[in-house]
Protein backbone atom coordinates (compact mmCIF):
# COMPACT_ATOMS: atom_id res chain seq x y z
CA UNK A 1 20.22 45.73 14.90
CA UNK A 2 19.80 48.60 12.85
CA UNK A 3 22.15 51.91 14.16
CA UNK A 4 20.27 55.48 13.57
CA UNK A 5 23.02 57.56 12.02
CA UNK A 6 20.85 60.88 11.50
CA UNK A 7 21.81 61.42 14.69
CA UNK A 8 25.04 62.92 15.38
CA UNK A 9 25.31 62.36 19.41
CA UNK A 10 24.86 58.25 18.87
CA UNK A 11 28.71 58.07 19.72
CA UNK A 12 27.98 60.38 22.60
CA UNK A 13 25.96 58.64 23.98
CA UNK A 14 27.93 55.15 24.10
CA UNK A 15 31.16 56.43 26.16
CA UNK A 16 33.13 53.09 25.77
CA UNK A 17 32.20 53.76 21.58
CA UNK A 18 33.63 57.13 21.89
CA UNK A 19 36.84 55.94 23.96
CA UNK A 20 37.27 52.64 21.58
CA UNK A 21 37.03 55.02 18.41
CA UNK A 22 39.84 57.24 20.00
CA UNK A 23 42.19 54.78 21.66
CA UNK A 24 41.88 52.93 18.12
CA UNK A 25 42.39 55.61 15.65
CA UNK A 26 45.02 57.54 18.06
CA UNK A 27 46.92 54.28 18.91
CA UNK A 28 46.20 52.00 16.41
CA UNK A 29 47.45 54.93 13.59
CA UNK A 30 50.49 55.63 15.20
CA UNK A 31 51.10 51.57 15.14
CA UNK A 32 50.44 51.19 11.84
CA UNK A 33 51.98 53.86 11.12
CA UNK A 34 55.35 53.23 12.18
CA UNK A 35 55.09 49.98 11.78
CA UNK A 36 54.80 50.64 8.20
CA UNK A 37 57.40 53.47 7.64
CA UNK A 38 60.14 52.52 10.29
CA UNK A 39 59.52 48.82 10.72
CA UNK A 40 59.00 49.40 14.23
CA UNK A 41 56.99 47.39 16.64
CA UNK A 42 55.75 49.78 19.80
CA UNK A 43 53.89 46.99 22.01
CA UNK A 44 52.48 50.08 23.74
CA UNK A 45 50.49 52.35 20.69
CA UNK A 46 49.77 47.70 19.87
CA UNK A 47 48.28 47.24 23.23
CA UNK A 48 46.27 50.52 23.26
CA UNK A 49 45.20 49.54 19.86
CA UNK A 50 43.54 46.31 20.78
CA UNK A 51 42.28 47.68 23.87
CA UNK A 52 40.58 50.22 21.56
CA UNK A 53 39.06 47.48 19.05
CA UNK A 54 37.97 45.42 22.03
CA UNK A 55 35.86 48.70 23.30
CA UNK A 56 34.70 49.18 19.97
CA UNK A 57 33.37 45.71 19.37
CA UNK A 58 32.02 45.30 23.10
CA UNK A 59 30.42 48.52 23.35
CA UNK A 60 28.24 47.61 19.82
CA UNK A 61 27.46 43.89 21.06
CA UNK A 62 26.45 44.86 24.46
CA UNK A 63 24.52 48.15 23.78
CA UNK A 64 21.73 46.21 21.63
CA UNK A 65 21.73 43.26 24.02
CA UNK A 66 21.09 45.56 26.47
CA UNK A 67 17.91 47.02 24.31
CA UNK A 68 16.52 43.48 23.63
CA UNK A 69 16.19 43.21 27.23
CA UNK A 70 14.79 45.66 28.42
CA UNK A 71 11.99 45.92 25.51
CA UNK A 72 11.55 42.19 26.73
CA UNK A 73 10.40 43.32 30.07
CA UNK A 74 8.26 45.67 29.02
């Protein structure tokens, strides 16, 4: 499960990747954020957060799974 990097459109090409990476960095920032500085806790930027991670760690498990399968067939 080796990811080729030299590529620059490899998070292009995996929409829930690119969507994870944003909802997580936008959301899960502004969480940490103000958790951090005002001691705040918006379940909102939390949920979005998650949601995010949960893309992010989907989109990578089921992407190669998806690869082993098909080269199976073949």
């Amino acid at each position: 499960m080796e990811m080729d990097v030299s590529n620059k459109s490899w998070i292009m090409k995996n929409p829930a990747l690119h969507f994870g990476l944003l909802f997580f960095l936008i959301f899960g920032g502004q969480f940490v954020i103000r958790y951090i500085r005002d001691n705040d806790f918006y379940i909102l930027h939390f949920i979005f957060g998650v949601l995010g991670l949960l893309a992010i760690i989907i989109s990578l498990v089921i992407k190669p799974m998806d690869k082993k399968k098909t080269e199976e067939h073949l």
